[in-house]
PDB file of N, CA and C in Angstrom:
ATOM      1  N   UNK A   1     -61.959 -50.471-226.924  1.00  0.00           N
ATOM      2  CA  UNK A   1     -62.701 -49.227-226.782  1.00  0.00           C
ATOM      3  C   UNK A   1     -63.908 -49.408-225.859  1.00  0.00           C
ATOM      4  N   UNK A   2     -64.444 -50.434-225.841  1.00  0.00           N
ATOM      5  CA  UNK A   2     -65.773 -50.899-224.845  1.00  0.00           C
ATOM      6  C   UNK A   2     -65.337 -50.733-223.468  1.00  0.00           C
ATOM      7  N   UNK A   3     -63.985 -50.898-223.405  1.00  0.00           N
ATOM      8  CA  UNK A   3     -63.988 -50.828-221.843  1.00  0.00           C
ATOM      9  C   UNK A   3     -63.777 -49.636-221.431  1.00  0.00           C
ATOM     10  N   UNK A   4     -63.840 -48.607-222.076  1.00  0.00           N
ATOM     11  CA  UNK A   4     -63.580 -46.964-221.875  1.00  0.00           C
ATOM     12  C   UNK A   4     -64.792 -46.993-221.278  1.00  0.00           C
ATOM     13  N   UNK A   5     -65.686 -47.229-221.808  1.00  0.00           N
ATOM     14  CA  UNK A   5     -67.030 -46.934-221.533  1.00  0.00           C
ATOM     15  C   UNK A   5     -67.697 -47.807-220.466  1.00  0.00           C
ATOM     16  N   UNK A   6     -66.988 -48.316-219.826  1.00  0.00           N
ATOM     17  CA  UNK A   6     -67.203 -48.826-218.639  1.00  0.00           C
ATOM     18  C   UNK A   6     -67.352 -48.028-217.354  1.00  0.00           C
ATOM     19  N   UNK A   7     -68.846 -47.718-216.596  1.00  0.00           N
ATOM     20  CA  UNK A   7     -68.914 -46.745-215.374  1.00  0.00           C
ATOM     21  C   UNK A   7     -67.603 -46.657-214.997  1.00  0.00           C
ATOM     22  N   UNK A   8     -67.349 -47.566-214.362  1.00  0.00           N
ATOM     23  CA  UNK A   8     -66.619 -47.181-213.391  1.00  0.00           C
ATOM     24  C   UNK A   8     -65.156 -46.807-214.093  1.00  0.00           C
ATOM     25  N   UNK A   9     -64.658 -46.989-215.236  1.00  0.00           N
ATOM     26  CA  UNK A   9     -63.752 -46.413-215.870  1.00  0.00           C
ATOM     27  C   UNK A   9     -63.988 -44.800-216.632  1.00  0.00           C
ATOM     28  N   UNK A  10     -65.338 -44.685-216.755  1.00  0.00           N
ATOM     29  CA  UNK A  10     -65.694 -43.428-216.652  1.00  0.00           C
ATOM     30  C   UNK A  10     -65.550 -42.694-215.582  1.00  0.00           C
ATOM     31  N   UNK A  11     -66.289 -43.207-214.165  1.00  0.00           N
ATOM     32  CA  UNK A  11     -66.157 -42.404-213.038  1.00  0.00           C
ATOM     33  C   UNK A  11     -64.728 -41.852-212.717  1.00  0.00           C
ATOM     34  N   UNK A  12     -63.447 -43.291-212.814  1.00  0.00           N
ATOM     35  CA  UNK A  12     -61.919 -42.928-212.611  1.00  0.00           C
ATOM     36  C   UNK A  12     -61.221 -41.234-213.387  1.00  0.00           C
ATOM     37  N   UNK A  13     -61.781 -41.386-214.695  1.00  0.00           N
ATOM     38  CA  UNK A  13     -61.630 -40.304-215.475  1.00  0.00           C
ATOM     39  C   UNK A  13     -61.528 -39.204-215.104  1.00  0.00           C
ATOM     40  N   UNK A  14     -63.431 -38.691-215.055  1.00  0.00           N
ATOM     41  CA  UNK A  14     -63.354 -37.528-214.672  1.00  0.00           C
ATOM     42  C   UNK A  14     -63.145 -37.561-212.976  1.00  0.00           C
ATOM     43  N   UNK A  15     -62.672 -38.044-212.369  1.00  0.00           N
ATOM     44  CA  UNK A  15     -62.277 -37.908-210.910  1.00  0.00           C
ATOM     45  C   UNK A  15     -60.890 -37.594-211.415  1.00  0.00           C
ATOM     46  N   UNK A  16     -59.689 -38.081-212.518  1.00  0.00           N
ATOM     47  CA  UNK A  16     -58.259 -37.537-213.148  1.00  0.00           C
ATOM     48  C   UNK A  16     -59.008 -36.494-212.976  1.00  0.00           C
ATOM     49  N   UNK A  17     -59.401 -35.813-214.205  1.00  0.00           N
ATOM     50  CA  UNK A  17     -59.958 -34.692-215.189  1.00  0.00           C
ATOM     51  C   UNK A  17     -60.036 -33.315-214.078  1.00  0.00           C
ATOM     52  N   UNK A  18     -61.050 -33.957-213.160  1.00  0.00           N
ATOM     53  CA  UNK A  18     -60.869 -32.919-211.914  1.00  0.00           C
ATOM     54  C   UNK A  18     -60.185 -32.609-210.824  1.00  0.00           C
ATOM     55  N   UNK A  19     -58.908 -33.887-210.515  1.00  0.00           N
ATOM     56  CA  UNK A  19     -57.774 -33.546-210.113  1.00  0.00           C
ATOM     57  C   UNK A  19     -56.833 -32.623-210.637  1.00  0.00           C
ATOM     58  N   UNK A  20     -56.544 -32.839-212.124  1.00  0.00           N
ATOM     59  CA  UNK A  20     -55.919 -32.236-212.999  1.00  0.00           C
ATOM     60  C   UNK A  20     -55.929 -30.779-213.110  1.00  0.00           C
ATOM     61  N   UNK A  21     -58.043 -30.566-213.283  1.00  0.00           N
ATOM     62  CA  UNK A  21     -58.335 -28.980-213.638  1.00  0.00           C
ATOM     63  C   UNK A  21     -57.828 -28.416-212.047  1.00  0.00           C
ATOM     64  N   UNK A  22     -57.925 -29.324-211.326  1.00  0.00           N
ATOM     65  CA  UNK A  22     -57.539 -28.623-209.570  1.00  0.00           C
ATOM     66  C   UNK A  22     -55.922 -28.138-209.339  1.00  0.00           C
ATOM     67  N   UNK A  23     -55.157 -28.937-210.092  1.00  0.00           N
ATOM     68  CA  UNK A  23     -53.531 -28.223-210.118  1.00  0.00           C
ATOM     69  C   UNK A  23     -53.495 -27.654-211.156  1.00  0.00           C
ATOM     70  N   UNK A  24     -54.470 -27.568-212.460  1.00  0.00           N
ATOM     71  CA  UNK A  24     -54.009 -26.166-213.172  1.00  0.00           C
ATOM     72  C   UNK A  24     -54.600 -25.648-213.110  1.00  0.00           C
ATOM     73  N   UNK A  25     -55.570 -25.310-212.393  1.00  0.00           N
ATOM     74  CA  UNK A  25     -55.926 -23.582-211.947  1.00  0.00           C
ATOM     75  C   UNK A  25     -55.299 -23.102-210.869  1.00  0.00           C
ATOM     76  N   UNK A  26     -54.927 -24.078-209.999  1.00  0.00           N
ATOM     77  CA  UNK A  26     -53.935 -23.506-209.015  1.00  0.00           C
ATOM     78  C   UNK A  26     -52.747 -23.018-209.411  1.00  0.00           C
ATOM     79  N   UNK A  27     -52.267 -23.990-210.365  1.00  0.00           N
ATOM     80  CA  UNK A  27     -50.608 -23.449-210.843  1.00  0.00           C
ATOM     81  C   UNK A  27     -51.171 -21.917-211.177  1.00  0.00           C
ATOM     82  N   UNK A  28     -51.808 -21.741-212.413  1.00  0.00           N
ATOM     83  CA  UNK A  28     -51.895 -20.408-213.194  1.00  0.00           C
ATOM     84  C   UNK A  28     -52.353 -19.703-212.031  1.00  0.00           C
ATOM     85  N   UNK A  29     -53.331 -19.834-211.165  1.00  0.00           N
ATOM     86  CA  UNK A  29     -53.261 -18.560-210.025  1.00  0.00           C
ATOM     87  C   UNK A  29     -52.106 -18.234-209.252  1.00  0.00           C
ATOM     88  N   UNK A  30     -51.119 -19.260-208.938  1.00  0.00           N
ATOM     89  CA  UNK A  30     -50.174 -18.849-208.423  1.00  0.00           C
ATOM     90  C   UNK A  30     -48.796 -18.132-208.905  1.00  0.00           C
ATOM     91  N   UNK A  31     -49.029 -18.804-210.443  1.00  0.00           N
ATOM     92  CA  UNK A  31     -47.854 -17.947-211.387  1.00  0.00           C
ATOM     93  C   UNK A  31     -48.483 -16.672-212.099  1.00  0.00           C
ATOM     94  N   UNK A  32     -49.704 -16.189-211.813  1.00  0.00           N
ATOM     95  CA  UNK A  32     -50.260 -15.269-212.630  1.00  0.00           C
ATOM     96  C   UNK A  32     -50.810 -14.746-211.762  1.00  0.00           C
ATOM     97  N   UNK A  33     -51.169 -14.626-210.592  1.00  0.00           N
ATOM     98  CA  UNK A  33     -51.275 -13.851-209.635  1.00  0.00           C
ATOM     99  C   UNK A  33     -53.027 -13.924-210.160  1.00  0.00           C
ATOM    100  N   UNK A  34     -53.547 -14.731-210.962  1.00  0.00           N
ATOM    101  CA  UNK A  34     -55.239 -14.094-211.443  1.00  0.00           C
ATOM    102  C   UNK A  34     -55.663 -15.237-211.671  1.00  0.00           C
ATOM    103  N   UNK A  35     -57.389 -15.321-211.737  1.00  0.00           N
ATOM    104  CA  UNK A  35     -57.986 -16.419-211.813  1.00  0.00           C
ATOM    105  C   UNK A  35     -58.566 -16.959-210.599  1.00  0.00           C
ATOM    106  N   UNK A  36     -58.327 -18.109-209.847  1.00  0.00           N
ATOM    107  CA  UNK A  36     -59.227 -18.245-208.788  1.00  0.00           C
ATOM    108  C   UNK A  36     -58.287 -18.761-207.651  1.00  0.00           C
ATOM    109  N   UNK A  37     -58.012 -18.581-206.581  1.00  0.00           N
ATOM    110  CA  UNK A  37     -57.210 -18.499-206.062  1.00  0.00           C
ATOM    111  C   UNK A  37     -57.465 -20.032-204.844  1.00  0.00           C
ATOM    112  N   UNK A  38     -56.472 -20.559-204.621  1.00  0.00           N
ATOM    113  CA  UNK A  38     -56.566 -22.256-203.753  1.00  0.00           C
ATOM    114  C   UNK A  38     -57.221 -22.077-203.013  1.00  0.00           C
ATOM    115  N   UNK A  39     -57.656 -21.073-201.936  1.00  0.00           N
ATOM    116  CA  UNK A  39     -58.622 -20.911-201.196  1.00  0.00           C
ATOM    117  C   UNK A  39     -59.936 -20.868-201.105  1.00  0.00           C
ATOM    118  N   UNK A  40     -60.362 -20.212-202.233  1.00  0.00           N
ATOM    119  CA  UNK A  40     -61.976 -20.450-202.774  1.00  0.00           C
ATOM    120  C   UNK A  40     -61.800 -21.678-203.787  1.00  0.00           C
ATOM    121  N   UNK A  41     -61.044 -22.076-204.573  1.00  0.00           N
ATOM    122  CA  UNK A  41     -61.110 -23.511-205.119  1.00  0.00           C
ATOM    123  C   UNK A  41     -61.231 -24.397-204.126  1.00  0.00           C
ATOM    124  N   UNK A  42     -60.613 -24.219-203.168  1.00  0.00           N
ATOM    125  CA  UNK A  42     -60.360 -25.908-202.608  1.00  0.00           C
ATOM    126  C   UNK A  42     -61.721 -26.475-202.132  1.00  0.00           C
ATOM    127  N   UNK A  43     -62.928 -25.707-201.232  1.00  0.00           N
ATOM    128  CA  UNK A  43     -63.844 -26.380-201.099  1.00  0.00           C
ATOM    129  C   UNK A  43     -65.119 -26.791-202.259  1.00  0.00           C
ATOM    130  N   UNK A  44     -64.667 -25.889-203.001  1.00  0.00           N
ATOM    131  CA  UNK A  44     -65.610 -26.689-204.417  1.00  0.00           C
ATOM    132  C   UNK A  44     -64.920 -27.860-204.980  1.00  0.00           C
ATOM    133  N   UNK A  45     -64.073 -27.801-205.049  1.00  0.00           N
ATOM    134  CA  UNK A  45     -63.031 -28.521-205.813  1.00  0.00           C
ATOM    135  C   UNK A  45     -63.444 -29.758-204.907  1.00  0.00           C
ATOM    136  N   UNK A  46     -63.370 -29.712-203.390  1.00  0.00           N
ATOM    137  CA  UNK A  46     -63.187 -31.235-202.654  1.00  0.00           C
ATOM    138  C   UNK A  46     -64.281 -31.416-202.729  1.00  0.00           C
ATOM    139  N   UNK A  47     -66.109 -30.179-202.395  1.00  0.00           N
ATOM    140  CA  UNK A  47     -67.055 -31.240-202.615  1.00  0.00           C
ATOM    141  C   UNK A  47     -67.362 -31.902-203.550  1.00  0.00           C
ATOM    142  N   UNK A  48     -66.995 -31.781-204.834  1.00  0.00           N
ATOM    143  CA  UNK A  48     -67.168 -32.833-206.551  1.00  0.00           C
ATOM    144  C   UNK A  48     -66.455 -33.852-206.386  1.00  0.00           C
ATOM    145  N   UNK A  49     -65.005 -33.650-205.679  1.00  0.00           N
ATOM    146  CA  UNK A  49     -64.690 -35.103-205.697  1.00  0.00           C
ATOM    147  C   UNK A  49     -64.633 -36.023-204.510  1.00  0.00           C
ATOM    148  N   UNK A  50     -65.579 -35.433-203.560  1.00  0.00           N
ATOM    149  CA  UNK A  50     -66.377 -36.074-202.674  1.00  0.00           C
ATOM    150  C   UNK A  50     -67.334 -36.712-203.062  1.00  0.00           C
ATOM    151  N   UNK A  51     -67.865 -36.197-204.002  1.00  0.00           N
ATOM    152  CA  UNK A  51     -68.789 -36.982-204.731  1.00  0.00           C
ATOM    153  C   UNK A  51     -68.622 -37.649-205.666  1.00  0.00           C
ATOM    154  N   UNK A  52     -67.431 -37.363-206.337  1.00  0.00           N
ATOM    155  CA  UNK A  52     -67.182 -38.590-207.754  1.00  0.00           C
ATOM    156  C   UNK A  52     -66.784 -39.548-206.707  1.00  0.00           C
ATOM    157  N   UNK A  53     -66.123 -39.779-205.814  1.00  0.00           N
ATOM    158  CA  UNK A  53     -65.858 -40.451-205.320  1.00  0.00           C
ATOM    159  C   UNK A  53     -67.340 -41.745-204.092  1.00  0.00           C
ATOM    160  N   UNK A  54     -68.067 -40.666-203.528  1.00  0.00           N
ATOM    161  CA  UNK A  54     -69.018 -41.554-203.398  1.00  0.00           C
ATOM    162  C   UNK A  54     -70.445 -42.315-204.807  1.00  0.00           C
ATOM    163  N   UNK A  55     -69.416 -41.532-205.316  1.00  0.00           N
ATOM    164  CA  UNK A  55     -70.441 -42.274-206.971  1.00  0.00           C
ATOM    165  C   UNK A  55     -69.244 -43.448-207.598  1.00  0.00           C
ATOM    166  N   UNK A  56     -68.304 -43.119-207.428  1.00  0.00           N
ATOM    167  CA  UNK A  56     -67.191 -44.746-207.594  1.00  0.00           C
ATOM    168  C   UNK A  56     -67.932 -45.779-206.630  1.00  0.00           C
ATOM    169  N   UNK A  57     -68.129 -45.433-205.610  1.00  0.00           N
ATOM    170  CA  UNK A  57     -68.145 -46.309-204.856  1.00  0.00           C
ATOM    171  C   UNK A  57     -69.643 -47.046-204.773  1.00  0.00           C
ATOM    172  N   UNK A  58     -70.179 -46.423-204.917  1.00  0.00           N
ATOM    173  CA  UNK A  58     -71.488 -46.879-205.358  1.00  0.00           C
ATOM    174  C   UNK A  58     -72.099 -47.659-206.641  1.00  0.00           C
ATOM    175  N   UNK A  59     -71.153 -47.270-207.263  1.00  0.00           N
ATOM    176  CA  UNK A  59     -71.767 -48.028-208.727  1.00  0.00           C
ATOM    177  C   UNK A  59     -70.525 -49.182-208.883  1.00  0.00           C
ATOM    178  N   UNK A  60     -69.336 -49.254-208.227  1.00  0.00           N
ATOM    179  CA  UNK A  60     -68.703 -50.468-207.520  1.00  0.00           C
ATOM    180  C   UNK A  60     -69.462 -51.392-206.506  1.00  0.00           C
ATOM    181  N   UNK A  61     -70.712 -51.308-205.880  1.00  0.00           N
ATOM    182  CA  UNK A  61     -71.087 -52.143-204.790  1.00  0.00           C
ATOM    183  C   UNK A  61     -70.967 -51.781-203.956  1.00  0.00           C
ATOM    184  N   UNK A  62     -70.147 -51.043-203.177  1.00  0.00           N
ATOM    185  CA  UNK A  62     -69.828 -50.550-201.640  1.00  0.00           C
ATOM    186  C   UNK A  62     -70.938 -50.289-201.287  1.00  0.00           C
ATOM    187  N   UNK A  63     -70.762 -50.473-199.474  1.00  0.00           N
ATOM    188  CA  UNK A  63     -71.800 -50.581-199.069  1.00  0.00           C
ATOM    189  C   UNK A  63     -71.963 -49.092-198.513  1.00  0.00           C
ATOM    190  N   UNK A  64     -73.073 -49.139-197.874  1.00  0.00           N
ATOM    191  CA  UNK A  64     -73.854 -47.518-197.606  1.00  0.00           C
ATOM    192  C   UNK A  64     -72.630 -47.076-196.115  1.00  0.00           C
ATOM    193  N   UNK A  65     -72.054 -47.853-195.945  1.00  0.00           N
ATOM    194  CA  UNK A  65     -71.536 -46.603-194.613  1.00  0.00           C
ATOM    195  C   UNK A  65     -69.674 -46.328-195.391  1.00  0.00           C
ATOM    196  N   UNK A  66     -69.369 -47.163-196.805  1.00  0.00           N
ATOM    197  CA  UNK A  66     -68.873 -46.583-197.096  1.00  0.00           C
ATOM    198  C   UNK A  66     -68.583 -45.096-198.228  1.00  0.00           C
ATOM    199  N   UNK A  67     -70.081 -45.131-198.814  1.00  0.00           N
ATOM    200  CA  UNK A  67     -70.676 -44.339-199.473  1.00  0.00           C
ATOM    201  C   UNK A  67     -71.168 -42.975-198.577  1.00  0.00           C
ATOM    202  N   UNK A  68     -71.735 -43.306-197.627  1.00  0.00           N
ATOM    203  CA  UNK A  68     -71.721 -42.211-196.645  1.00  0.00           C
ATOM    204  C   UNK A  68     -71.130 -41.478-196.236  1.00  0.00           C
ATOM    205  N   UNK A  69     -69.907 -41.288-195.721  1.00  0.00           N
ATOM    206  CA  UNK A  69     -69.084 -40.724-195.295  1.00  0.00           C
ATOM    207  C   UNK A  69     -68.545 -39.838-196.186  1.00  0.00           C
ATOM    208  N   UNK A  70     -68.590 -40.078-198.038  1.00  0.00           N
ATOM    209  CA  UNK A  70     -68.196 -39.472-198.809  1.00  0.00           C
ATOM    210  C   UNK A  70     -68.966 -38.057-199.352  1.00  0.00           C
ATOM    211  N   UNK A  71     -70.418 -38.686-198.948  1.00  0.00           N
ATOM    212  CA  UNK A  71     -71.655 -37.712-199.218  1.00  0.00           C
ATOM    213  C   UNK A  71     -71.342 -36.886-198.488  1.00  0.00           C
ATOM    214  N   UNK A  72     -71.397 -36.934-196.571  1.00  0.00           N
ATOM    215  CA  UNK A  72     -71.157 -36.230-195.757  1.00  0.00           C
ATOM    216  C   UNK A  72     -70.190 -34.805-196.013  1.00  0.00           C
ATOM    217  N   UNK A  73     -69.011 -35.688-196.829  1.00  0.00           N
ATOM    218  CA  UNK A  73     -67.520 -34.988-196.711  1.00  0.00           C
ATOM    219  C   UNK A  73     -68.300 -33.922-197.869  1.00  0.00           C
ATOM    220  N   UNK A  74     -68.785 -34.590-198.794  1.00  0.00           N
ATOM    221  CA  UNK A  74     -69.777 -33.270-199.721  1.00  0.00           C
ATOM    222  C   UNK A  74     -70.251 -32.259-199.419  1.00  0.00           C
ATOM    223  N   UNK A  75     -71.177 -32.995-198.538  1.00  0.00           N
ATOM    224  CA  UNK A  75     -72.111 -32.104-197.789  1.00  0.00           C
ATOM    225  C   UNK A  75     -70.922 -30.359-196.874  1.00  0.00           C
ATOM    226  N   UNK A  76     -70.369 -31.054-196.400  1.00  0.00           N
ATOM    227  CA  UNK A  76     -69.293 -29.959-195.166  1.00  0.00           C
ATOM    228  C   UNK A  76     -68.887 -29.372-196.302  1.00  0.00           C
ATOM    229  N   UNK A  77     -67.904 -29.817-197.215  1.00  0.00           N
ATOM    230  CA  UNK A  77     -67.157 -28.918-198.002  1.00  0.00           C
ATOM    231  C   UNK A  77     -68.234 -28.006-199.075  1.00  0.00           C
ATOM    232  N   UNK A  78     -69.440 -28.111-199.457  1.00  0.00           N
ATOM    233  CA  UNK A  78     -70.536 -27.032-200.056  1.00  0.00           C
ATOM    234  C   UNK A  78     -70.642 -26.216-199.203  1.00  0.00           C
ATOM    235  N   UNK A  79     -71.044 -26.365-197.813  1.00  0.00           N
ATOM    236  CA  UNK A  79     -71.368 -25.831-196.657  1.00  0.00           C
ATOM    237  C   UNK A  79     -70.273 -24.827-196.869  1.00  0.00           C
ATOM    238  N   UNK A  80     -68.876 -25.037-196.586  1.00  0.00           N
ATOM    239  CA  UNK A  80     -67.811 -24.235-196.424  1.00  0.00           C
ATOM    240  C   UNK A  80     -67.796 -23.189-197.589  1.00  0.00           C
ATOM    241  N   UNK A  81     -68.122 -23.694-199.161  1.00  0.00           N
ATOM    242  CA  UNK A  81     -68.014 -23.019-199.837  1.00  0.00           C
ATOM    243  C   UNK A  81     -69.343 -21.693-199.621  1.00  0.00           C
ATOM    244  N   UNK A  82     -70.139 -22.533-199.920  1.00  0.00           N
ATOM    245  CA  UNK A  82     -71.189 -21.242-199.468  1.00  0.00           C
ATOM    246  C   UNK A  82     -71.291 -20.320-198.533  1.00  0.00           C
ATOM    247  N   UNK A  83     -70.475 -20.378-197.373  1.00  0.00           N
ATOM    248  CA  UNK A  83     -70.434 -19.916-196.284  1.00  0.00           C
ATOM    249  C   UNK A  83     -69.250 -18.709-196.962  1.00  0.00           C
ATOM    250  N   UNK A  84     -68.229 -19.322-197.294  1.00  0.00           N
ATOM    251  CA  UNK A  84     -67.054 -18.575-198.330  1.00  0.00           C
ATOM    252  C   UNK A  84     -67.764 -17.721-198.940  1.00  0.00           C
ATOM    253  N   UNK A  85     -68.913 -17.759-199.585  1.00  0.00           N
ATOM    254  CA  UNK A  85     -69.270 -16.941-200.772  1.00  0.00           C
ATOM    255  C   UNK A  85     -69.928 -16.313-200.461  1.00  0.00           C
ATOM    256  N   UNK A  86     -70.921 -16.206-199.356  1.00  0.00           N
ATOM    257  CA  UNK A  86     -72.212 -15.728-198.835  1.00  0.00           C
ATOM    258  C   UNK A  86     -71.860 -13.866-198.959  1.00  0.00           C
ATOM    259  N   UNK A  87     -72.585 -13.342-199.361  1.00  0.00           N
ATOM    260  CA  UNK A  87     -72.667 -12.028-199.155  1.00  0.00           C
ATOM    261  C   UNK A  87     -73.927 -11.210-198.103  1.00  0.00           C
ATOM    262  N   UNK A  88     -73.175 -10.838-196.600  1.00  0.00           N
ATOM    263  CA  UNK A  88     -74.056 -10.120-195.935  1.00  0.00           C
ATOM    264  C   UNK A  88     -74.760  -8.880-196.022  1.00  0.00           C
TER     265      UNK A  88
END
């Protein structure tokens, strides 16, 4: 049980957890026609696990230009979402 609780076996988790919630909200929007549709999911969806992912990697040791690139990919895909959502 101790090793559940190991960061980085935590981090693996919810990086599943939010793969997972990412194909079933897609399935049910696509078989139910309702709910949130792959298009406005996908850039929220990729900046979190842009970031679980530069938080694996970080609390693994990696070094900063491979941690970087993950932030970045964060950074663009919020950008996109907000830009998605913005009301003029």
């Amino acid at each position: 049980m101790r090793e559940f609780f190991d960061l980085a076996t935590l981090v693996d988790a919810i990086l599943a957890i939010t793969l997972i919630e990412g194909i079933v909200l897609s399935v049910y929007a696509m078989r139910t026609g309702r709910g949130i549709g792959a298009a406005d999911l996908l850039p929220n969806l990729l900046a979190g696990l842009c970031l679980i992912m530069a938080l694996r990697l970080a609390t693994s040791g990696a070094a900063w230009y491979a941690v970087g690139p993950c932030m970045l990919a964060a950074l663009v895909c919020h950008l996109v979402d907000l830009r998605r959502r913005w009301r003029f």
